[in-house]
PDB file of N, CA and C in Angstrom:
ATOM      1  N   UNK A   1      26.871  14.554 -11.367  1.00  0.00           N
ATOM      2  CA  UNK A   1      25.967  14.900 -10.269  1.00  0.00           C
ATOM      3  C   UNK A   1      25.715  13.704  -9.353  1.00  0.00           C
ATOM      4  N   UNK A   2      25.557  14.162  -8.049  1.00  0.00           N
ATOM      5  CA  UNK A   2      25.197  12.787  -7.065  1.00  0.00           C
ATOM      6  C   UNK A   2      23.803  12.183  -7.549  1.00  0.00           C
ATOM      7  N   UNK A   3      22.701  12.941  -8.098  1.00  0.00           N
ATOM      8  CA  UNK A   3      21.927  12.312  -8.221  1.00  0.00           C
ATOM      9  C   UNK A   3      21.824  11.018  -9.281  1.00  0.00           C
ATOM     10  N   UNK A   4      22.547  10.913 -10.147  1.00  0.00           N
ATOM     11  CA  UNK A   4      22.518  10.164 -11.291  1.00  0.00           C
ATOM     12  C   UNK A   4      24.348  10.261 -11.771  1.00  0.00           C
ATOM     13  N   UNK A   5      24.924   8.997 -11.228  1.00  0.00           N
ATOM     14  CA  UNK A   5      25.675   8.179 -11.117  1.00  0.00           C
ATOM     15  C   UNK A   5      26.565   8.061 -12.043  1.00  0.00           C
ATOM     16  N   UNK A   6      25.368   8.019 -13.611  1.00  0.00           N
ATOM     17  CA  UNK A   6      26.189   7.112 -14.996  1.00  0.00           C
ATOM     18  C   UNK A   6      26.558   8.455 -15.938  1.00  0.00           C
ATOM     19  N   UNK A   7      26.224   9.750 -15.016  1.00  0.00           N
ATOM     20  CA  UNK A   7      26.399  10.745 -16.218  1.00  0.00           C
ATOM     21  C   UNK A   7      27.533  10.988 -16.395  1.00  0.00           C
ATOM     22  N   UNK A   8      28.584  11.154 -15.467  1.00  0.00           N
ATOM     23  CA  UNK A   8      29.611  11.463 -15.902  1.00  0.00           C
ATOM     24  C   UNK A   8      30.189  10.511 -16.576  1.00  0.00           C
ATOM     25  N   UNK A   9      30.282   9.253 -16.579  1.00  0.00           N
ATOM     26  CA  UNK A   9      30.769   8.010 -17.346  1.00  0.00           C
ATOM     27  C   UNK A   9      30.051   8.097 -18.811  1.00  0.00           C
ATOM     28  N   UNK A  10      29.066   9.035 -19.022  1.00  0.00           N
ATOM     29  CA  UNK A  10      28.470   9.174 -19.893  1.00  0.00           C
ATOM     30  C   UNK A  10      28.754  10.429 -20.849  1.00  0.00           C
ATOM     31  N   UNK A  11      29.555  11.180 -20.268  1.00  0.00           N
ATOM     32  CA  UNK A  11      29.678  12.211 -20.312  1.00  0.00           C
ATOM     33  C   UNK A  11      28.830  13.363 -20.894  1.00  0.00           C
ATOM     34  N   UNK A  12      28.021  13.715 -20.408  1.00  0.00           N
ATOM     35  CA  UNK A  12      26.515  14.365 -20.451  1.00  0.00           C
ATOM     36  C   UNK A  12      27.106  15.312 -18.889  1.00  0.00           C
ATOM     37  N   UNK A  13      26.946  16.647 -19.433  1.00  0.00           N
ATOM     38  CA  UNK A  13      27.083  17.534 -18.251  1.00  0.00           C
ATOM     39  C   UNK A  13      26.192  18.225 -17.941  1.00  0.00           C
ATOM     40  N   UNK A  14      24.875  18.436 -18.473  1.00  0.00           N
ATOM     41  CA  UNK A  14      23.862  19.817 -18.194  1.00  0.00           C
ATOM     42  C   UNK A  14      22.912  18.186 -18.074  1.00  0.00           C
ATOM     43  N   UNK A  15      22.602  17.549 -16.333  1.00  0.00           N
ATOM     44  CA  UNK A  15      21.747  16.539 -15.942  1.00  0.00           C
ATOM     45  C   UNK A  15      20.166  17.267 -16.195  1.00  0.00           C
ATOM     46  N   UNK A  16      20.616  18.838 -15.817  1.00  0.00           N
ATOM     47  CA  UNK A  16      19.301  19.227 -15.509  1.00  0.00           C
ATOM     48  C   UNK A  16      18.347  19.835 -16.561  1.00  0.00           C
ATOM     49  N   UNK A  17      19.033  20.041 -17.496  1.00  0.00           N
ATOM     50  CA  UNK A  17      18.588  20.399 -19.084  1.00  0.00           C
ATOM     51  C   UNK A  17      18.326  18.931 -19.909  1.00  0.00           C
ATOM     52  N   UNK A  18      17.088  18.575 -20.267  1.00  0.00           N
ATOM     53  CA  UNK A  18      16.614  17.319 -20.566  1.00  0.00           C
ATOM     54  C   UNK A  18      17.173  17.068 -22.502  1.00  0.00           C
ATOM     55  N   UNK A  19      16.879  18.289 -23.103  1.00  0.00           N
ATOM     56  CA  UNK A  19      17.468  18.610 -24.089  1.00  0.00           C
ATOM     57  C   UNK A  19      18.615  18.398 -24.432  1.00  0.00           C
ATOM     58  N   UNK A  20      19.633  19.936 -23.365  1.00  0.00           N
ATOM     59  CA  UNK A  20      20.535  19.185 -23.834  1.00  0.00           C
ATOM     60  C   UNK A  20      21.534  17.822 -23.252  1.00  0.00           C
ATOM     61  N   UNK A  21      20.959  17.547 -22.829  1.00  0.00           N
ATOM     62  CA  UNK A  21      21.478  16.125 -22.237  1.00  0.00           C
ATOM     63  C   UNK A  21      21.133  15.138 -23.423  1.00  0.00           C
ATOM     64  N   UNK A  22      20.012  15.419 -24.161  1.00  0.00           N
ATOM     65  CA  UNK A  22      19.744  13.963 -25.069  1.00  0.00           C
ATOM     66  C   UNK A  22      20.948  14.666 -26.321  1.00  0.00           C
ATOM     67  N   UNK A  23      21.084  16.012 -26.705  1.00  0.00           N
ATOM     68  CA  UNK A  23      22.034  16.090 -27.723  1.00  0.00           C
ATOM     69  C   UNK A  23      23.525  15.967 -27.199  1.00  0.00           C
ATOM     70  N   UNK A  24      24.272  15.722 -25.797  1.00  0.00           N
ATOM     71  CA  UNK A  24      25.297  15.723 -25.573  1.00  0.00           C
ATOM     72  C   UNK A  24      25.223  14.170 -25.209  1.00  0.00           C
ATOM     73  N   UNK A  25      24.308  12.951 -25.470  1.00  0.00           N
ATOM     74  CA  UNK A  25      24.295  11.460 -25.184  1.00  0.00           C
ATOM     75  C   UNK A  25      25.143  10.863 -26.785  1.00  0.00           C
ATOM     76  N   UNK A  26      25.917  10.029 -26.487  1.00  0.00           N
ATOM     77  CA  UNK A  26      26.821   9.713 -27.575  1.00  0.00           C
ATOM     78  C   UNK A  26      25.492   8.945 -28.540  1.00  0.00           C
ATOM     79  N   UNK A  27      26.330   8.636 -29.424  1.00  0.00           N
ATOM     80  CA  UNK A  27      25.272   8.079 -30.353  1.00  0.00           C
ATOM     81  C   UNK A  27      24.868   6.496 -30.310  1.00  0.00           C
ATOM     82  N   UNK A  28      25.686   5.809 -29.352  1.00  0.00           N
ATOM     83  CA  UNK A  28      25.462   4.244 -28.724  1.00  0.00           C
ATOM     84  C   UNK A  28      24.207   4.542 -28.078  1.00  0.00           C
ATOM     85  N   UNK A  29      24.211   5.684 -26.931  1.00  0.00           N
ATOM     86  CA  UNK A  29      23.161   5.892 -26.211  1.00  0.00           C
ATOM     87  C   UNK A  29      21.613   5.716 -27.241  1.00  0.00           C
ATOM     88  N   UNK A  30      21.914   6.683 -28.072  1.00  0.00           N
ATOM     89  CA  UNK A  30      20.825   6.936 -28.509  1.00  0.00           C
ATOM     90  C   UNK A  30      19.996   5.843 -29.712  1.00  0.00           C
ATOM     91  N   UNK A  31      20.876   5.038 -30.138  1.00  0.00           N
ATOM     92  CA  UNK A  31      20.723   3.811 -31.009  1.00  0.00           C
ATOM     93  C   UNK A  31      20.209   2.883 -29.807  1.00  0.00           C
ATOM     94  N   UNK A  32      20.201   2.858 -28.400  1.00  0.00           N
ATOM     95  CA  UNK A  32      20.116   1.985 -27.954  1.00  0.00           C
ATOM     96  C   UNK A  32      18.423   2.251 -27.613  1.00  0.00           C
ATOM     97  N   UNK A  33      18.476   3.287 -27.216  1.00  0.00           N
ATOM     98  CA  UNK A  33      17.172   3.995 -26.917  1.00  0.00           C
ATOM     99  C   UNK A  33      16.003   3.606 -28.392  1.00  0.00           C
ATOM    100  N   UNK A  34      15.994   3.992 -29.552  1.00  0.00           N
ATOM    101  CA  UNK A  34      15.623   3.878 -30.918  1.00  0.00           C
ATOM    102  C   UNK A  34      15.409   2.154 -31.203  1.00  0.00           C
ATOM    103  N   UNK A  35      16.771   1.658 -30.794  1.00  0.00           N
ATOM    104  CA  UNK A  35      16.151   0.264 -30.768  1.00  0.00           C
ATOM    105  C   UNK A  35      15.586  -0.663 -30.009  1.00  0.00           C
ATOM    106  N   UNK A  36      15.087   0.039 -28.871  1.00  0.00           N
ATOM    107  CA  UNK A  36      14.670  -0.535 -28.060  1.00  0.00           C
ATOM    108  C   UNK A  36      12.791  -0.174 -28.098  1.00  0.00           C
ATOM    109  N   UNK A  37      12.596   0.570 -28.767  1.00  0.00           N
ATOM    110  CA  UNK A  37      11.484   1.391 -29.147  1.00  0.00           C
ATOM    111  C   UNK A  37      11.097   0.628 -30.690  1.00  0.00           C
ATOM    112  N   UNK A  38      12.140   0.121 -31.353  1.00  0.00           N
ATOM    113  CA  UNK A  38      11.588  -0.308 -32.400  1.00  0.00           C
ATOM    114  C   UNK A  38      11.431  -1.874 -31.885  1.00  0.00           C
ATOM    115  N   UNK A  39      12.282  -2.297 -31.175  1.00  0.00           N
ATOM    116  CA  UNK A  39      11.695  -3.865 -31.031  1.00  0.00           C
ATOM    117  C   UNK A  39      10.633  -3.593 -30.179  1.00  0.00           C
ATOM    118  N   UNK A  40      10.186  -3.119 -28.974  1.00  0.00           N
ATOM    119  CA  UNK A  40       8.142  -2.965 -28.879  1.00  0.00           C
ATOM    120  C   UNK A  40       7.621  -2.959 -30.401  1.00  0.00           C
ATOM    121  N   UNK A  41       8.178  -2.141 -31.202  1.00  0.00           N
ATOM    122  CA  UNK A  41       7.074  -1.968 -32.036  1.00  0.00           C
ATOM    123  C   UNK A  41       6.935  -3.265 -33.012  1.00  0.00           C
ATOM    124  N   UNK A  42       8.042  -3.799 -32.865  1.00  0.00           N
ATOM    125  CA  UNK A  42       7.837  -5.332 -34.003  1.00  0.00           C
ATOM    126  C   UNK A  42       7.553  -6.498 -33.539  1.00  0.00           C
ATOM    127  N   UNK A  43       7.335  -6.515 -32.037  1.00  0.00           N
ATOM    128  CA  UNK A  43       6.972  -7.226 -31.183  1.00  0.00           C
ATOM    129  C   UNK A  43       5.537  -7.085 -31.252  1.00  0.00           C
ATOM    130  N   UNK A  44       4.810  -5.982 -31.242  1.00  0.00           N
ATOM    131  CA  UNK A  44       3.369  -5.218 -31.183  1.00  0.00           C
ATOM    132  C   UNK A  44       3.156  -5.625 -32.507  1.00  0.00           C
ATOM    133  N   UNK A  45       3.607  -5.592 -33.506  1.00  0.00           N
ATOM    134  CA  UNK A  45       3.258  -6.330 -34.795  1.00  0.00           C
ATOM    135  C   UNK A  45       2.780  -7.423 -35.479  1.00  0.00           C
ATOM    136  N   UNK A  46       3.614  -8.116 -34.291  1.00  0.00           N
ATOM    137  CA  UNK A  46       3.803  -9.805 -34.410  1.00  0.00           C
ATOM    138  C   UNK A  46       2.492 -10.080 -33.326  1.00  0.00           C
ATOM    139  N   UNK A  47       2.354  -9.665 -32.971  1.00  0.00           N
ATOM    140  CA  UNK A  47       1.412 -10.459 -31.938  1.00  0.00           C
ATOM    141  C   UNK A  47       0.329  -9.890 -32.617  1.00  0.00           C
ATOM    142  N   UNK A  48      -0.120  -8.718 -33.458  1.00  0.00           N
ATOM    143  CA  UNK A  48      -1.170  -8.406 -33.763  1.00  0.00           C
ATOM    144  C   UNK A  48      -1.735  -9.695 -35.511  1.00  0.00           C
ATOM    145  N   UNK A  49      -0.835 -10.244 -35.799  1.00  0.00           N
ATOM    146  CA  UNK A  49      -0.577 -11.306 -36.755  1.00  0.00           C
ATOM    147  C   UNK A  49      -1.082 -12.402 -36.481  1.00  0.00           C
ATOM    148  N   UNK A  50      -1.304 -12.654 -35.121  1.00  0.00           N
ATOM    149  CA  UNK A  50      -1.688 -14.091 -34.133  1.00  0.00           C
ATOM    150  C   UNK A  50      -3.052 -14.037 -34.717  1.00  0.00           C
ATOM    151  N   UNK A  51      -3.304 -15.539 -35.145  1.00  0.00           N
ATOM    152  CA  UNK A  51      -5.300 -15.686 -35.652  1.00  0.00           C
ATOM    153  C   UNK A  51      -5.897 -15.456 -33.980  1.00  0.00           C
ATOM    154  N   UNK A  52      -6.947 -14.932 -34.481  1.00  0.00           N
ATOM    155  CA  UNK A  52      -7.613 -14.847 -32.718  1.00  0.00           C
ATOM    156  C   UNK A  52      -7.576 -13.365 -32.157  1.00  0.00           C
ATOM    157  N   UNK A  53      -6.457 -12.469 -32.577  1.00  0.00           N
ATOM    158  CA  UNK A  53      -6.356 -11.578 -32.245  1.00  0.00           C
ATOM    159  C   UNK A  53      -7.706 -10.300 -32.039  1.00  0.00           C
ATOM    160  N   UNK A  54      -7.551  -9.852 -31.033  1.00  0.00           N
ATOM    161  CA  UNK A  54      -8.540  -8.977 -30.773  1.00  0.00           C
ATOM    162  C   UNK A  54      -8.000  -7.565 -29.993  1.00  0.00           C
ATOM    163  N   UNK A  55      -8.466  -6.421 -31.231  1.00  0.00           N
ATOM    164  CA  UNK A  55      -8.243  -4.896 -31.341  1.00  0.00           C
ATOM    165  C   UNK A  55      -7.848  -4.717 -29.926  1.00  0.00           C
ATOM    166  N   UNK A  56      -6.370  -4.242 -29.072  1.00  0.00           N
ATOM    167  CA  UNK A  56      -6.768  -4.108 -27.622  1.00  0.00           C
ATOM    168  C   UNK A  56      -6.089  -5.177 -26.893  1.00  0.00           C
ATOM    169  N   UNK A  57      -5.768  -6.147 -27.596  1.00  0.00           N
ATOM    170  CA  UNK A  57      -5.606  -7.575 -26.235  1.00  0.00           C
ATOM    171  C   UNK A  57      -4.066  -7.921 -26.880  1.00  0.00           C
ATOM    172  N   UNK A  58      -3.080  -6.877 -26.434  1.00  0.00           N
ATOM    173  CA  UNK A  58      -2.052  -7.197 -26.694  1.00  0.00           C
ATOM    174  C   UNK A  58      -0.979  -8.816 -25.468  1.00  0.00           C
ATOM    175  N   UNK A  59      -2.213  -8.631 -24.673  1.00  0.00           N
ATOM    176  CA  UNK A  59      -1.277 -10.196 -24.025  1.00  0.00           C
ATOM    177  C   UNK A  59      -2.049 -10.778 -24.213  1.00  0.00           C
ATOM    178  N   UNK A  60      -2.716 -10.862 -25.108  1.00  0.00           N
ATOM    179  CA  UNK A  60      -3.591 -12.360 -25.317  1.00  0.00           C
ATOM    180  C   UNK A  60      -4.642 -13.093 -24.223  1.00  0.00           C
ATOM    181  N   UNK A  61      -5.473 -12.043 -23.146  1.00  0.00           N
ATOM    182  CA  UNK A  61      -6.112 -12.258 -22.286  1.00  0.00           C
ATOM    183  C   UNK A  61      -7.566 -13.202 -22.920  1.00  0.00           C
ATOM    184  N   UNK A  62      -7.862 -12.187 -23.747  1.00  0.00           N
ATOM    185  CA  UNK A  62      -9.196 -13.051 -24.419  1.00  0.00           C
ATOM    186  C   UNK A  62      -9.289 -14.396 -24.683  1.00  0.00           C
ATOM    187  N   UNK A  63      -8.067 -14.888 -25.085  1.00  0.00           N
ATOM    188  CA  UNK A  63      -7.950 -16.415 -25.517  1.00  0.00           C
ATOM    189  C   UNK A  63      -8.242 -17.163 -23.921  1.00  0.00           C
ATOM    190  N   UNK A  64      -7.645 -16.627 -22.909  1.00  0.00           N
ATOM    191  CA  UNK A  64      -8.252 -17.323 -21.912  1.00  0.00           C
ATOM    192  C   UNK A  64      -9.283 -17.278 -20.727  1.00  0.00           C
ATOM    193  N   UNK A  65     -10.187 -16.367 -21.338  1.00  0.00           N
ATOM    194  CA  UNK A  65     -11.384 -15.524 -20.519  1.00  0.00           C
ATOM    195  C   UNK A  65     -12.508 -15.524 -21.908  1.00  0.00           C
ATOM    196  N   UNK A  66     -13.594 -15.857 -20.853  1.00  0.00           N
ATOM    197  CA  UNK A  66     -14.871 -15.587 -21.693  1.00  0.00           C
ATOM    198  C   UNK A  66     -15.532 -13.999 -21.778  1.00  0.00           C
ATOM    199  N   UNK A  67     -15.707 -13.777 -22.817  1.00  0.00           N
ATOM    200  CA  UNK A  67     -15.946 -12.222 -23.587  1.00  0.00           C
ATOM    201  C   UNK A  67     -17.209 -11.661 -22.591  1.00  0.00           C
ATOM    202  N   UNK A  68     -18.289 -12.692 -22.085  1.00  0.00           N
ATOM    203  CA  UNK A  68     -19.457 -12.532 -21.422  1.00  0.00           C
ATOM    204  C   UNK A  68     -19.196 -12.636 -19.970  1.00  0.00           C
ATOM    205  N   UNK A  69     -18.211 -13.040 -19.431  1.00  0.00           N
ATOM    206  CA  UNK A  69     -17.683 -13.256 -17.944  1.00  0.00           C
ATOM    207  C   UNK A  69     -17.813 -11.797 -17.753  1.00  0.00           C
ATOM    208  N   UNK A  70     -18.811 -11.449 -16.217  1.00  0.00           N
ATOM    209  CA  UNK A  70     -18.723  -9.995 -15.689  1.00  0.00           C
ATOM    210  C   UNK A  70     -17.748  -9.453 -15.145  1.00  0.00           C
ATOM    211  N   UNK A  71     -16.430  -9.964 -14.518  1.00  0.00           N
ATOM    212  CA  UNK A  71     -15.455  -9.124 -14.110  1.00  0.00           C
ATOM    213  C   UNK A  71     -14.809  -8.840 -15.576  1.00  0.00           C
ATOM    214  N   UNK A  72     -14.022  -9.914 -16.571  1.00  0.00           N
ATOM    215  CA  UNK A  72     -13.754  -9.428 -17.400  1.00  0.00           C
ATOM    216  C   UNK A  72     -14.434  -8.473 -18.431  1.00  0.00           C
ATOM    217  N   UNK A  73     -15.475  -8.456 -17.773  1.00  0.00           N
ATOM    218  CA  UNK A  73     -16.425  -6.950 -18.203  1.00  0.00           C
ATOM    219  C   UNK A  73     -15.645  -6.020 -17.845  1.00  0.00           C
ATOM    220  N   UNK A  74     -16.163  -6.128 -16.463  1.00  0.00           N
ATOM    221  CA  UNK A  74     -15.575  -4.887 -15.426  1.00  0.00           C
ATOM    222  C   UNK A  74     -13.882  -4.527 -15.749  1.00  0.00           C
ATOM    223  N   UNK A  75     -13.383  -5.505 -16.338  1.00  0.00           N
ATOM    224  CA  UNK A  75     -12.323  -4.954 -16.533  1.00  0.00           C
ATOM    225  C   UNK A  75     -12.023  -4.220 -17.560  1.00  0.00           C
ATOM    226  N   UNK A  76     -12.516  -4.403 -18.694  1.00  0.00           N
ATOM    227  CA  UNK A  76     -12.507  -4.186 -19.858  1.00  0.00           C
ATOM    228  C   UNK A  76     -12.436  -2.561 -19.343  1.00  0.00           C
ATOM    229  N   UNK A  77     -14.097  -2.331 -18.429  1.00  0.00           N
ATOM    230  CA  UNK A  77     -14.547  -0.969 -19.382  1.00  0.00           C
ATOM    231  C   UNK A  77     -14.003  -0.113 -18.287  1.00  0.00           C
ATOM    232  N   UNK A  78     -13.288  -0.223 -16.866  1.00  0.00           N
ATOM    233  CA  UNK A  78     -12.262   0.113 -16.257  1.00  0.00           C
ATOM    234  C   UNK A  78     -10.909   0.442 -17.076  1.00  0.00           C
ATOM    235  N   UNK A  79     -10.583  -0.111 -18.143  1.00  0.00           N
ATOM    236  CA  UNK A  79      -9.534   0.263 -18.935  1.00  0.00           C
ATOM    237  C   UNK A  79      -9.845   1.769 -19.631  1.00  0.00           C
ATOM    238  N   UNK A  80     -11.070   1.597 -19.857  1.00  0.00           N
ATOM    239  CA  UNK A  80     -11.309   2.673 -21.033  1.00  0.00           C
ATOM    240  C   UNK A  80     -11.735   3.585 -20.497  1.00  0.00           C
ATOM    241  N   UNK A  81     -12.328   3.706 -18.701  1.00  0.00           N
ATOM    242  CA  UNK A  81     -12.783   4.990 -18.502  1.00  0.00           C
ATOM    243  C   UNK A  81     -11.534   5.161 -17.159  1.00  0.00           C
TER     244      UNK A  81
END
């Protein structure tokens, strides 16, 4: 299809069926996808291991902002609502 370039090199023919497009993706595709999903997740692991860590602060903002500072208030509770 013109819209998406790599399918035929991919050979995936139904672009517009999301389904079966993921069961007609070879199995490189799909290992690549799986491992790319598992390194976030062991990455998200490792950083939750860091002393200091706080529930939420996966880039490590807290270490360089004070907990009582009012924008990093404002930011905080902008996240959550």
């Amino acid at each position: 299809p013109w819209f998406h370039p790599l399918a035929t090199s991919c050979h995936i023919t139904s672009v517009t069926n999301p389904i079966q497009a993921g069961i007609e993706l070879p199995f490189a595709g799909k290992a690549q996808i799986l491992g790319y999903c598992a390194v976030v997740e062991l990455l998200a692991n490792y950083v939750k291991k860091a002393p200091g860590y706080k529930a939420g602060d996966l880039l490590g903002a807290s270490y360089y902002t004070d907990e009582n500072n009012p924008l990093w208030i404002s930011y905080q509770e902008k996240e959550l609502n």
